[in-house]
Protein backbone atom coordinates (compact mmCIF):
# COMPACT_ATOMS: atom_id res chain seq x y z
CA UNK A 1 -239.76 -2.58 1.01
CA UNK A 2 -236.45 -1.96 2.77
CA UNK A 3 -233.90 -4.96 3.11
CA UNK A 4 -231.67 -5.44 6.29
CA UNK A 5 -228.94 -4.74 4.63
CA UNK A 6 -227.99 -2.35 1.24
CA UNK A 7 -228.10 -4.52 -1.81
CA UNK A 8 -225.02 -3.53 -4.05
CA UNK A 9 -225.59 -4.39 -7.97
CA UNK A 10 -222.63 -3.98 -10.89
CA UNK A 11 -222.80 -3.46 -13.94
CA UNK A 12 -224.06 -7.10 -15.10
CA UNK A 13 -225.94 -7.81 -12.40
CA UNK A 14 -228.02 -4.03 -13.39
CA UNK A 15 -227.83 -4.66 -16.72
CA UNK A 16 -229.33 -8.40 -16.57
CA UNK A 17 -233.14 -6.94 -14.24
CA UNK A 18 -233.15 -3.93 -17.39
CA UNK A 19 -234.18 -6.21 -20.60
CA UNK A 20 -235.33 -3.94 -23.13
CA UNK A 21 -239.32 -5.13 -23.50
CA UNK A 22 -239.84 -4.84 -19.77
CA UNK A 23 -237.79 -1.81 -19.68
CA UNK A 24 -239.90 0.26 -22.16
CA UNK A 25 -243.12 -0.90 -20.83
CA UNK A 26 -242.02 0.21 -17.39
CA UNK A 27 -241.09 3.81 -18.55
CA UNK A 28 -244.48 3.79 -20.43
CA UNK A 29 -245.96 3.42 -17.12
CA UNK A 30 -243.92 5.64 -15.35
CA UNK A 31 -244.02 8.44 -18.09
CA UNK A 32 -247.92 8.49 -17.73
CA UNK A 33 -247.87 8.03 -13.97
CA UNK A 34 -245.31 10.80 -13.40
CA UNK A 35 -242.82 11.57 -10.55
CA UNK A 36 -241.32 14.82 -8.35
CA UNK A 37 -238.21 15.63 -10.72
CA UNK A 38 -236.39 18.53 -9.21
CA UNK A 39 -234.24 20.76 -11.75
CA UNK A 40 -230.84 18.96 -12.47
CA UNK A 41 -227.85 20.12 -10.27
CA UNK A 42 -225.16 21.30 -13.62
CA UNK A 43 -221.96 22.29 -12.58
CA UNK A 44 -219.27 22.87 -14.85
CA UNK A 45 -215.69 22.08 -13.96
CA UNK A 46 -212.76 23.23 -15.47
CA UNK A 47 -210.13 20.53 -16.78
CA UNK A 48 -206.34 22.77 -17.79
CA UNK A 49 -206.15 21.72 -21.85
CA UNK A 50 -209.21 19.51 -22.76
CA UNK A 51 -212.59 20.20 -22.60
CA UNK A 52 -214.76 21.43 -19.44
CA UNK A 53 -215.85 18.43 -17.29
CA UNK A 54 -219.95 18.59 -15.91
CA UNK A 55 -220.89 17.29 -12.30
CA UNK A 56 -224.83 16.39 -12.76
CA UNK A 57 -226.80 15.56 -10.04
CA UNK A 58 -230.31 14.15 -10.72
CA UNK A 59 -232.81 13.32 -8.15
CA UNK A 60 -236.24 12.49 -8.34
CA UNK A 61 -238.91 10.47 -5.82
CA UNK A 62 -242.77 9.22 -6.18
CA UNK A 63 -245.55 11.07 -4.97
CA UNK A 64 -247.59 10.44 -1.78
CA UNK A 65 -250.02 8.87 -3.52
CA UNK A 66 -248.18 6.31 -5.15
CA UNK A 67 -247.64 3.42 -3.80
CA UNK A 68 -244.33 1.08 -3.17
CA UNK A 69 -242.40 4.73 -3.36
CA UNK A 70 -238.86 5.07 -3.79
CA UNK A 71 -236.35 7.97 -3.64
CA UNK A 72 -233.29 7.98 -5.37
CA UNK A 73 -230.20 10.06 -7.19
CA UNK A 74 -228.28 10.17 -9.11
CA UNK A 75 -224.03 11.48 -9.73
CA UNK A 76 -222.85 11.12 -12.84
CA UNK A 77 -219.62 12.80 -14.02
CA UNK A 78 -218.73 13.89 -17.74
CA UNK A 79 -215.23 13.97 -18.83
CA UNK A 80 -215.04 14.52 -22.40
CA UNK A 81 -211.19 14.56 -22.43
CA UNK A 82 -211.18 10.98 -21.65
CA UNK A 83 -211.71 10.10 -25.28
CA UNK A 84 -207.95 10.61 -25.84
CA UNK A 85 -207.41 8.52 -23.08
CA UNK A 86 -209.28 5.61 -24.07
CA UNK A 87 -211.74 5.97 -21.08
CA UNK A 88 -215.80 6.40 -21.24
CA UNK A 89 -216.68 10.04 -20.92
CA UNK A 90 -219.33 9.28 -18.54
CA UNK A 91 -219.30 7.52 -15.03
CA UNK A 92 -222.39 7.67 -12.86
CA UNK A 93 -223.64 5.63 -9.43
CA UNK A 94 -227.13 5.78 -8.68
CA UNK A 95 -228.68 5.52 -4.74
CA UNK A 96 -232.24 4.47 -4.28
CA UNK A 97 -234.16 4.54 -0.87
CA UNK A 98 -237.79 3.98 0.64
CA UNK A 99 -239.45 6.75 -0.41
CA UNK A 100 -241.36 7.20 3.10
CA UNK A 101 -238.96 6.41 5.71
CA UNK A 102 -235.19 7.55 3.63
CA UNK A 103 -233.75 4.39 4.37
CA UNK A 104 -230.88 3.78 1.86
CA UNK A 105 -231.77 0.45 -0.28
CA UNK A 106 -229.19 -0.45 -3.03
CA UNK A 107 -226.43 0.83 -5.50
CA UNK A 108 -226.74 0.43 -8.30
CA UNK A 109 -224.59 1.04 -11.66
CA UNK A 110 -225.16 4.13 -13.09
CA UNK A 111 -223.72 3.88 -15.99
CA UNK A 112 -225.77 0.96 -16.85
CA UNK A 113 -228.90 2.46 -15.92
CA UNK A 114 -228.12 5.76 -18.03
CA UNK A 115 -227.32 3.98 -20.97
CA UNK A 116 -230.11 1.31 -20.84
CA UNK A 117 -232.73 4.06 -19.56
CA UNK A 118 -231.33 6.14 -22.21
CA UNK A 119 -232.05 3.84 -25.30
CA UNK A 120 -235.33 2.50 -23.93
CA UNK A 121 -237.00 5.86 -23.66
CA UNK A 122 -236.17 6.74 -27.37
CA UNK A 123 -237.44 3.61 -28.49
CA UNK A 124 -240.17 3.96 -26.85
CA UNK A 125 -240.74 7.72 -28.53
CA UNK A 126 -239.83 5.84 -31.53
CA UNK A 127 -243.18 3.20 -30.61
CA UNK A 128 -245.33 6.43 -30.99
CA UNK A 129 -243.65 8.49 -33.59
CA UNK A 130 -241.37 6.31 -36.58
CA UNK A 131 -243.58 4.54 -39.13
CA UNK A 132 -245.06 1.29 -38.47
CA UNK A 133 -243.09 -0.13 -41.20
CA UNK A 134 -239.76 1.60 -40.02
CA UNK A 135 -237.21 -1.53 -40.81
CA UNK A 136 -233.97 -0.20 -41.79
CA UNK A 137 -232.27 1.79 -38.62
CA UNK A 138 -229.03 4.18 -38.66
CA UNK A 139 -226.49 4.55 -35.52
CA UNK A 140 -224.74 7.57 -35.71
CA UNK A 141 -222.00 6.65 -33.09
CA UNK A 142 -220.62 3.60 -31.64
CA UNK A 143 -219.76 4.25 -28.06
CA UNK A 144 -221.54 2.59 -25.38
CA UNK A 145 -224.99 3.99 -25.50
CA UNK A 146 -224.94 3.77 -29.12
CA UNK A 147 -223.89 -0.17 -29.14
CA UNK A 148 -227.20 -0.39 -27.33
CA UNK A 149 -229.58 1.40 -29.59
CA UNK A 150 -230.25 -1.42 -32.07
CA UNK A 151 -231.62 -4.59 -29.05
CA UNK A 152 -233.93 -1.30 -27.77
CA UNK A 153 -235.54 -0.64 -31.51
CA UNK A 154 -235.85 -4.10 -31.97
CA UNK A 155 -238.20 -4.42 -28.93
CA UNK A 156 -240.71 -2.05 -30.73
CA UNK A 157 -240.23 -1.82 -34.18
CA UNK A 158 -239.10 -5.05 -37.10
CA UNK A 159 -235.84 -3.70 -37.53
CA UNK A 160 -233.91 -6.01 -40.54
CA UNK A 161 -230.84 -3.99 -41.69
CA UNK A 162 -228.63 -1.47 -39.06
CA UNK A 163 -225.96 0.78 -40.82
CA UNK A 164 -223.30 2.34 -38.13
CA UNK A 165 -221.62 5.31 -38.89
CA UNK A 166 -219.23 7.02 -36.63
CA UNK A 167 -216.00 8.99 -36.80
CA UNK A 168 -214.00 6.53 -36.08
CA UNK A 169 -214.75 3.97 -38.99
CA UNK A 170 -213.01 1.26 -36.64
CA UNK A 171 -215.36 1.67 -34.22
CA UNK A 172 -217.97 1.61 -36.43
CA UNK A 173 -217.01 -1.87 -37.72
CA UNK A 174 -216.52 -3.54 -34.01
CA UNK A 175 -219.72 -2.56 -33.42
CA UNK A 176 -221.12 -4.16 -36.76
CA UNK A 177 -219.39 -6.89 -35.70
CA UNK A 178 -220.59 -7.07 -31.98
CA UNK A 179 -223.89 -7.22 -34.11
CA UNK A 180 -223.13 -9.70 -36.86
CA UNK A 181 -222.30 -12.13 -34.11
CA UNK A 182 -225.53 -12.02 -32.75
CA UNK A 183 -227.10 -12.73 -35.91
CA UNK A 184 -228.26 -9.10 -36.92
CA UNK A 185 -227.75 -7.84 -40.81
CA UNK A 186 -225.38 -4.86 -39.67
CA UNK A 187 -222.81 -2.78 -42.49
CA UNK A 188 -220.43 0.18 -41.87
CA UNK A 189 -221.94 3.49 -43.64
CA UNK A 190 -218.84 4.97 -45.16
CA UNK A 191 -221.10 7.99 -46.77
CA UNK A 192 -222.60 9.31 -43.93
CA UNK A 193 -224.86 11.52 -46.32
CA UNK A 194 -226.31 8.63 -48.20
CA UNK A 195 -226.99 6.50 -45.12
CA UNK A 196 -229.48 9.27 -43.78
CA UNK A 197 -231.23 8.97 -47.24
CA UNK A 198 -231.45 5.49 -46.90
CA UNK A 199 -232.43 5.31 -43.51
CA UNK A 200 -236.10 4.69 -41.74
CA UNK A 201 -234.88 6.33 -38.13
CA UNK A 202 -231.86 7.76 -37.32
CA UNK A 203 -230.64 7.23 -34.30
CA UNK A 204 -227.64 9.48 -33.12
CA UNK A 205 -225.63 9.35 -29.72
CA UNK A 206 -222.07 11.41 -30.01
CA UNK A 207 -220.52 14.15 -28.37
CA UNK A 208 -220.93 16.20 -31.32
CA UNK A 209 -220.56 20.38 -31.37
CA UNK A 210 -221.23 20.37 -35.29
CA UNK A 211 -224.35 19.10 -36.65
CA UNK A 212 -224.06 15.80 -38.15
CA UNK A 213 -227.55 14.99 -39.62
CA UNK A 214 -228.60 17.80 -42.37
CA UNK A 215 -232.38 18.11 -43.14
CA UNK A 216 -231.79 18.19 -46.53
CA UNK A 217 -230.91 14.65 -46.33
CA UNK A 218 -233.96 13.33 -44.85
CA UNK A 219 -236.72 11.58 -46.86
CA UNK A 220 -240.53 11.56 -46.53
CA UNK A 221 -241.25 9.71 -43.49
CA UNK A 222 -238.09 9.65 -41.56
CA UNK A 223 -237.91 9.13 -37.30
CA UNK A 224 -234.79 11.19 -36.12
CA UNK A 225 -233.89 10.32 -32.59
CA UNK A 226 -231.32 12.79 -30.95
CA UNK A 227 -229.57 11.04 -27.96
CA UNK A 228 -226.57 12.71 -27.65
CA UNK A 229 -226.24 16.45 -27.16
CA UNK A 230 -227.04 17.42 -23.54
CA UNK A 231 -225.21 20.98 -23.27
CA UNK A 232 -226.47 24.21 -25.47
CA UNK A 233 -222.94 24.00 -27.67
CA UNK A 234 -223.62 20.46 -28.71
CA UNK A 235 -225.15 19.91 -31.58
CA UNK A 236 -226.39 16.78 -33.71
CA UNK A 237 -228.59 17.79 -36.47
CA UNK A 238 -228.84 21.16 -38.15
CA UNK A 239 -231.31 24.21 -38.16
CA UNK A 240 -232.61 22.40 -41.38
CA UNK A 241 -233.23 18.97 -39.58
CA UNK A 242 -235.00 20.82 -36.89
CA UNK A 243 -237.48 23.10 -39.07
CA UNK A 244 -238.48 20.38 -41.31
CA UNK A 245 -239.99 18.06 -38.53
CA UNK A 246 -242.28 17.47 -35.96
CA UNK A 247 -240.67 17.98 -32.97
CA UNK A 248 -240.72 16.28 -29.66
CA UNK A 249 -239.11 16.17 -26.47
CA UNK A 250 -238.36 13.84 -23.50
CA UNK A 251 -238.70 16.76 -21.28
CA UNK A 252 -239.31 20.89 -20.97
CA UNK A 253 -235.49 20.55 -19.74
CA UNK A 254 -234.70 19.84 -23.58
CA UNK A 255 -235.35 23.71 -24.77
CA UNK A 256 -232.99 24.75 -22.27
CA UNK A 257 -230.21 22.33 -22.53
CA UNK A 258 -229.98 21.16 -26.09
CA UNK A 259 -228.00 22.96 -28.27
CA UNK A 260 -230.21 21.04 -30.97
CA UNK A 261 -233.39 23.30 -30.01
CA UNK A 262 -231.29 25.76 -28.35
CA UNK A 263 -229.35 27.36 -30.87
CA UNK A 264 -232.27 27.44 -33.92
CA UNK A 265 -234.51 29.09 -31.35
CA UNK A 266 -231.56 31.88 -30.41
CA UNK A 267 -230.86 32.50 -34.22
CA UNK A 268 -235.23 32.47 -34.05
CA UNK A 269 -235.85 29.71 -36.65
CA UNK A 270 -237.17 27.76 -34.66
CA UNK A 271 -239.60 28.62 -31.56
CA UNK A 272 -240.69 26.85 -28.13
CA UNK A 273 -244.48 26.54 -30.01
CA UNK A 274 -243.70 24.20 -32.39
CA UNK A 275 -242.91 21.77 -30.22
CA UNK A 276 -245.52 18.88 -30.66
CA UNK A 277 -245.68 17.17 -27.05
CA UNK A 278 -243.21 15.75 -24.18
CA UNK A 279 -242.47 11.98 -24.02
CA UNK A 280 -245.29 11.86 -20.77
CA UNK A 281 -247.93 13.31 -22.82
CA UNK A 282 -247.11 10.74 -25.15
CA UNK A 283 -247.60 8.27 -22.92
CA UNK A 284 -251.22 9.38 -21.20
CA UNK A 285 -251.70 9.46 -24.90
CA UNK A 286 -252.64 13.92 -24.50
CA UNK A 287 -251.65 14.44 -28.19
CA UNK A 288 -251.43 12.96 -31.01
CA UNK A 289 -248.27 11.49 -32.06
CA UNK A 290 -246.98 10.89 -35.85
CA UNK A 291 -250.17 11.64 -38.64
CA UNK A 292 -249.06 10.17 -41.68
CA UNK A 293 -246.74 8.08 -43.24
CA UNK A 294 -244.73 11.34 -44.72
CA UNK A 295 -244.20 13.21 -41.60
CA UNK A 296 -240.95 13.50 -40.33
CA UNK A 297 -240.52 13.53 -36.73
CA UNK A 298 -237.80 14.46 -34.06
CA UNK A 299 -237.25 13.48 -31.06
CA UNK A 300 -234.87 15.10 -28.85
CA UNK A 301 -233.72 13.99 -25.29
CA UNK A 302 -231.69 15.16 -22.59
CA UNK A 303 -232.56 12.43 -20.14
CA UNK A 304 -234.93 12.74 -16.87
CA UNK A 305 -234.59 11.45 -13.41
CA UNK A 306 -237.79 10.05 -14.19
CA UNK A 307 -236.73 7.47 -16.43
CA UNK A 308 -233.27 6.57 -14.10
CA UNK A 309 -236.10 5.69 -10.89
CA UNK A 310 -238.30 3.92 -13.10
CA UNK A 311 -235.38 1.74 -14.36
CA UNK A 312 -233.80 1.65 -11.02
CA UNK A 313 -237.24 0.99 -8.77
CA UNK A 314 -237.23 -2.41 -11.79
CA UNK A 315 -233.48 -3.62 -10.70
CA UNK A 316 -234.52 -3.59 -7.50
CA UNK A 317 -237.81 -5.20 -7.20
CA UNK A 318 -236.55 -7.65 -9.83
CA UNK A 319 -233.38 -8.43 -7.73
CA UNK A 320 -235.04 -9.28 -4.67
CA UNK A 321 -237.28 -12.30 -6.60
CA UNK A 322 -235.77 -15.60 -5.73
CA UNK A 323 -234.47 -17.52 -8.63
């Protein structure tokens, strides 16, 4: 398994092993097969006149029964105040090693892996819970992770018209761009209201605090995907939203940490019961997933080491294949 030397991938060269097919059908696998995922190191540090930065770090490593194990972590930083600054909020590195003798085997780009890791696993929670049919999709957010969403839905669902909506209406329309260019039918939503309406998922990935996505909005049938709020203030979709679907979750971590699930069940609207399954259970297929064409479903994630091995263990098996 282990390489003489330390393999060292950037951002392309990570991004180019994670293609979004492969990608979900290796954290379908790895969602079923589980992992050791350790509770998330959180620490919060203070920044003098902008928001609170977070230090996460997030290890996980196979089992002993698993074969070709790997260990790995990894340290991502949030700095929220780097909006004004034109910066991403988010910078990460992720270390993988043999997971039975330690030995350090690559770094790899974090970022990349987050983001890619990130989109993948809601589309494939997306494979199991939006409708069949699901063919008109709605970004909420145009920031990195966003500009990724629509490739990921497109590897499991026929996806023929993508609205963008963000805060920032010129961000919204680069991003339509980005997507015109590589032949997709993309618009701005100017009416963020009327988009949800319209929309067959929703797929949102901000920084929000105030809810975005109202439950009054959504029709019969709807797939809400929740990508963005990771802290118990953030918040992308309302009490409403929440009590009016059938909720799911990457991870237990998710009734702790999103202020999505966190704040309906403190005001007690909303309670840890109702929640349907976790992406795993999904996967080995425990529960069932959406049961009719009317349901509305919602899928909240915070993100799991799980999914950063499983895409990281791919860049690096993938990497060492000549040619």
């Amino acid at each position: 398994m282990a390489d003489a030397q330390i393999r060292i991938l950037d951002a392309q060269a990570t991004g180019e092993h994670l293609p979004f097919g492969e990608l979900v059908a290796t954290l379908r696998r790895a969602f079923a097969e589980g992992c050791v995922v350790p509770v998330r190191h959180h620490h919060t540090i203070a920044n003098d006149g902008e928001p609170d930065a977070t230090l996460l770090l997030m290890p996980a490593w196979h089992e002993t029964h698993q074969s070709g194990r790997y260990l790995g972590i990894k340290i991502v930083t949030v700095f929220p105040g780097n909006t004004a600054r034109n910066l991403p909020g988010l910078t990460s590195t992720y270390m993988l090693y043999d997971g039975r003798t330690g030995a350090q085997l690559a770094l790899l780009d974090g970022n990349t892996i987050t983001s890619r890791r990130t989109v993948a696993a809601s589309a494939l929670a997306a494979d199991y819970l939006a409708r069949k049919d699901a063919r008109r999709l709605l970004v909420v957010g145009a920031g990195r992770v966003a500009s990724l969403i629509p490739d990921a839905y497109r590897a499991v669902r026929p996806i023929e018209h993508i609205d963008i909506w963000d805060i920032d209406a010129a961000n919204a329309a680069r991003l339509v761009q980005n997507l015109e260019r590589q032949g997709l039918k993309a618009s701005v939503a100017t009416d963020i209201e009327a988009a949800v309406r319209a929309a067959d998922i929703i797929s949102a990935a901000t920084l929000a605090t105030t809810p975005l996505i109202k439950g009054e909005w959504l029709r019969p049938g709807t797939h809400v995907d929740l990508i963005g709020g990771f802290t118990p203030a953030m918040r992308e979709a309302n009490d409403e939203a929440v009590q009016r679907s059938s909720v799911y979750i990457d991870t237990r971590e998710a009734l702790h940490e999103a202020g999505d699930l966190v704040q309906p069940i403190r005001a007690g609207l909303f309670s840890t019961d109702l929640v349907r399954a976790t992406l795993d259970e999904l996967c080995r297929s425990d529960v069932p997933a959406r049961t009719s064409d009317s349901e509305i479903t919602l899928y909240k994630a915070v993100g799991t080491a799980l999914a950063d091995l499983a895409a990281a263990t791919m860049v690096y098996e993938a990497s060492s294949i000549p040619g």
